[in-house]
N, C-alpha and C. Protein backbone atom coordinates (compact mmCIF):
# COMPACT_ATOMS: atom_id res chain seq x y z
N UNK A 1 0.85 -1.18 0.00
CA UNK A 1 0.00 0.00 0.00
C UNK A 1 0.89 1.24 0.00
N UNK A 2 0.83 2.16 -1.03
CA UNK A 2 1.74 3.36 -0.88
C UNK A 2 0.82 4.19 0.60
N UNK A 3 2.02 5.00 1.30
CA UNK A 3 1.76 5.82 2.21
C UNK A 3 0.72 7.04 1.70
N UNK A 4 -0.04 7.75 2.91
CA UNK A 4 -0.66 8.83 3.03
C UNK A 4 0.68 9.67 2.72
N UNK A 5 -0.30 10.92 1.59
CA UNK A 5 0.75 12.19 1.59
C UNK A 5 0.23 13.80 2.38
N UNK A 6 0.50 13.68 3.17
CA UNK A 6 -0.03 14.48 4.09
C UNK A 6 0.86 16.04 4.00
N UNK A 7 -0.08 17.01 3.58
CA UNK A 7 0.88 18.18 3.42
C UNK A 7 0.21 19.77 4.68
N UNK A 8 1.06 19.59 5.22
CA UNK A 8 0.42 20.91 6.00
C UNK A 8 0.95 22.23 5.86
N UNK A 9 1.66 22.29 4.85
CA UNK A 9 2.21 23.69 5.00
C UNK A 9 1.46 24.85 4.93
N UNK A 10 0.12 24.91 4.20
CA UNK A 10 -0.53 26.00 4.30
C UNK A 10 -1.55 26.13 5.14
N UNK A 11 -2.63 27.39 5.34
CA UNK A 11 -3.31 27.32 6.16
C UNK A 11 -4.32 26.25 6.40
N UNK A 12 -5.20 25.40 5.45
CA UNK A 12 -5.54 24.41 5.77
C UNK A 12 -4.94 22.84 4.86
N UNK A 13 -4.26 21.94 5.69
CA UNK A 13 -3.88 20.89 5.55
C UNK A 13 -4.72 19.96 4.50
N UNK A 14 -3.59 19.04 3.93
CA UNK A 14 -4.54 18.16 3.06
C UNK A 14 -3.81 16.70 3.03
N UNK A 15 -4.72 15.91 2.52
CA UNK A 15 -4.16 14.27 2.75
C UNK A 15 -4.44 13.86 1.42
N UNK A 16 -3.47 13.56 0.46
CA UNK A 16 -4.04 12.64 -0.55
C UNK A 16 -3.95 10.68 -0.61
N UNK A 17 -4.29 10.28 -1.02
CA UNK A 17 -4.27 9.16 -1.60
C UNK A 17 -4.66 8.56 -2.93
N UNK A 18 -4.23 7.50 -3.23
CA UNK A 18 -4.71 6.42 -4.42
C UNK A 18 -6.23 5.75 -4.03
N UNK A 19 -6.34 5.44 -3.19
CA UNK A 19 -7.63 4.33 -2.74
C UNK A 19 -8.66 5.79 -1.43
N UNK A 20 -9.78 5.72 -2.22
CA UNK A 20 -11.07 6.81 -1.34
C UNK A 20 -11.18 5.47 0.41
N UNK A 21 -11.22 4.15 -0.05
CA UNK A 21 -10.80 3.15 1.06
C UNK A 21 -9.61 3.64 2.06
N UNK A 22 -8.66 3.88 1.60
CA UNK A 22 -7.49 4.47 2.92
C UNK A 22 -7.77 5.48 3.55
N UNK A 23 -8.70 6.59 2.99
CA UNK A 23 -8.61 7.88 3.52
C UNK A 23 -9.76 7.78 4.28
N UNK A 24 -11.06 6.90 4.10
CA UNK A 24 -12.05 6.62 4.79
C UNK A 24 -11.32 6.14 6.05
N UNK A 25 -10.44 4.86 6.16
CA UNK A 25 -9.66 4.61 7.36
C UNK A 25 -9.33 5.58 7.70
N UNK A 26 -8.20 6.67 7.54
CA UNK A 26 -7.74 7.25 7.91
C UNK A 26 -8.68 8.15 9.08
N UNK A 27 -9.72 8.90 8.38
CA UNK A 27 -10.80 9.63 8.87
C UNK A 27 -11.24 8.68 10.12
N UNK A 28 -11.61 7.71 9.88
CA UNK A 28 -12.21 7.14 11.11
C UNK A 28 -10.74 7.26 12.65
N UNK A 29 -9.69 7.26 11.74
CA UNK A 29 -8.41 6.70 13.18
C UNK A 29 -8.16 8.29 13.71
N UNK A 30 -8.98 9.22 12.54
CA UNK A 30 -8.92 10.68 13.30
C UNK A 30 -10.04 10.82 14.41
N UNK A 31 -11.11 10.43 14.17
CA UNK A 31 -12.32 10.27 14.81
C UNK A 31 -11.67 9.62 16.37
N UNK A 32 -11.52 9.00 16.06
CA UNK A 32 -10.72 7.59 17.09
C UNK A 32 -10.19 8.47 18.00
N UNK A 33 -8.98 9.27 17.58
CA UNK A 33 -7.97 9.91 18.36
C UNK A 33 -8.54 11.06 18.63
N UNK A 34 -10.02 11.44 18.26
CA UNK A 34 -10.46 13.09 19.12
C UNK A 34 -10.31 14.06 18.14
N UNK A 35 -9.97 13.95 16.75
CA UNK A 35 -9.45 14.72 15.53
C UNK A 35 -10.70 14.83 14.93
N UNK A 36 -11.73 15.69 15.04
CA UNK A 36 -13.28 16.12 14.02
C UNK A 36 -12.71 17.08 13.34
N UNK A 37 -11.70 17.56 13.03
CA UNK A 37 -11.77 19.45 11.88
C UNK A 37 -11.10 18.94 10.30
N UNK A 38 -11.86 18.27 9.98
CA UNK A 38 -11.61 17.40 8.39
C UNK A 38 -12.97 17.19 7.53
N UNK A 39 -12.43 17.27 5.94
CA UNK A 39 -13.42 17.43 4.93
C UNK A 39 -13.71 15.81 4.73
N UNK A 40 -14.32 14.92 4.30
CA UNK A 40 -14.45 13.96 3.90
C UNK A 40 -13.69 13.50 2.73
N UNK A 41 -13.31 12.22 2.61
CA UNK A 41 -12.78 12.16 0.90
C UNK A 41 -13.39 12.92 -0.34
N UNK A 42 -12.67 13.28 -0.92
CA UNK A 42 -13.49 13.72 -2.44
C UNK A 42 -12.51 13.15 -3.40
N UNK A 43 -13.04 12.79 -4.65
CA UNK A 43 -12.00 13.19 -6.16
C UNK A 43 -10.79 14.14 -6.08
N UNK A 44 -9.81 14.00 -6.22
CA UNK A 44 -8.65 14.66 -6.44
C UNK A 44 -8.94 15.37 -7.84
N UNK A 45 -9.83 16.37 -7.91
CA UNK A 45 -9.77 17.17 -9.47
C UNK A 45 -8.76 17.96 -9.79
N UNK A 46 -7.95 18.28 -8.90
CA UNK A 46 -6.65 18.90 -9.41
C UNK A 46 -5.54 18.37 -10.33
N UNK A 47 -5.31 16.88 -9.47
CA UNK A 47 -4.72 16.16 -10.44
C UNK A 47 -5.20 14.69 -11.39
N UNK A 48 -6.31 14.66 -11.11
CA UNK A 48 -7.09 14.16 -11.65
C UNK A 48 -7.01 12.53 -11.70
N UNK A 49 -7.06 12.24 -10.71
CA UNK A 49 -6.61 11.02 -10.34
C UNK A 49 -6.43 10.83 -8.95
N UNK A 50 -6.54 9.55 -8.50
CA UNK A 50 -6.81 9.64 -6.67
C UNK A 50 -7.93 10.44 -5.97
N UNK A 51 -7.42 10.37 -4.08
CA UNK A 51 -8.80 11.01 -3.70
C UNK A 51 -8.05 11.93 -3.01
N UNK A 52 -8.56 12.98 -2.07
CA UNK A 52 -7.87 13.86 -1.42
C UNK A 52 -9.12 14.01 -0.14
N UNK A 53 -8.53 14.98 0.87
CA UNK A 53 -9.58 15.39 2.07
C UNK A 53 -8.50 16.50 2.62
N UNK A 54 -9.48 17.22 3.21
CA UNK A 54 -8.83 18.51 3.55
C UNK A 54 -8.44 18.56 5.47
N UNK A 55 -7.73 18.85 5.63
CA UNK A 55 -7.43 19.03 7.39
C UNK A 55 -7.78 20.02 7.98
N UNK A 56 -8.64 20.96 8.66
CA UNK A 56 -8.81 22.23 9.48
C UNK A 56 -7.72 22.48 10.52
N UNK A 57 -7.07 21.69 11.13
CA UNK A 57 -6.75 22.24 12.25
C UNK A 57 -5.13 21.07 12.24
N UNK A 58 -3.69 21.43 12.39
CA UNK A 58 -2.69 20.53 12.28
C UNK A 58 -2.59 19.16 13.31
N UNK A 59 -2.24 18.39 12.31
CA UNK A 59 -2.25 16.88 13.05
C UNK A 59 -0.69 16.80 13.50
N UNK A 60 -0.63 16.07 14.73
CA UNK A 60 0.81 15.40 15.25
C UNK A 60 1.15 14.60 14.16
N UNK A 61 2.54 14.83 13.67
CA UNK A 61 3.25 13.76 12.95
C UNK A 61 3.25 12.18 13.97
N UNK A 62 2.90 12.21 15.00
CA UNK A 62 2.40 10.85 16.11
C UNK A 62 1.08 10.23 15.30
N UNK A 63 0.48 11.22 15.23
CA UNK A 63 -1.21 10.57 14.79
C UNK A 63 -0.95 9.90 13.44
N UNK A 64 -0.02 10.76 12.53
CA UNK A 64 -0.45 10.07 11.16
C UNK A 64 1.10 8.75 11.37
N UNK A 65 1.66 8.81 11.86
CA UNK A 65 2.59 7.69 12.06
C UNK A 65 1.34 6.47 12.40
N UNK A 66 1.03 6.50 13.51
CA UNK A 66 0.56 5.67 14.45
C UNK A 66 -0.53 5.00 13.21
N UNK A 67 -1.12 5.23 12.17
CA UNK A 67 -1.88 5.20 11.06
C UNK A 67 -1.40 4.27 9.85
N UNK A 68 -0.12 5.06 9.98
CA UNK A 68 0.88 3.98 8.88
C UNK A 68 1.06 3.04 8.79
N UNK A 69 1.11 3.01 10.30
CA UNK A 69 1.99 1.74 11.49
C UNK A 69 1.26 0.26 11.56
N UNK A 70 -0.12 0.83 11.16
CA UNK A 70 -1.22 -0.22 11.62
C UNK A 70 -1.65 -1.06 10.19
């Protein structure tokens, strides 16, 4: 399974992936850990291909490890 690409450098964060399935996980292991300030999967229309979801508020590089990990 390729990794989550998780980019936070601007004001609101974003997660892409290949599979709308990983990022659904993902969302739920945010849920899990107390993390609600996120968009749901959508279509990646930028690059037109894959899915993406947006972050509100910055995640611990702990949380998205602990994600990988599993």
């Amino acid at each position: 399974m390729s990794a989550l690409e998780v980019d936070q450098s601007g004001d609101i964060g974003h997660v892409h992936h290949p599979r709308r399935q990983v990022l659904l996980d993902f969302m739920n292991h945010l849920k899990s850990n107390g993390y609600l300030r996120f968009s749901y999967p959508m279509p990646n229309q930028e690059r037109g291909e894959g899915w993406m979801m947006f972050l509100y508020e910055p995640l611990s590089q702990e949380l998205i490890d602990q994600f990988e990990a599993a």
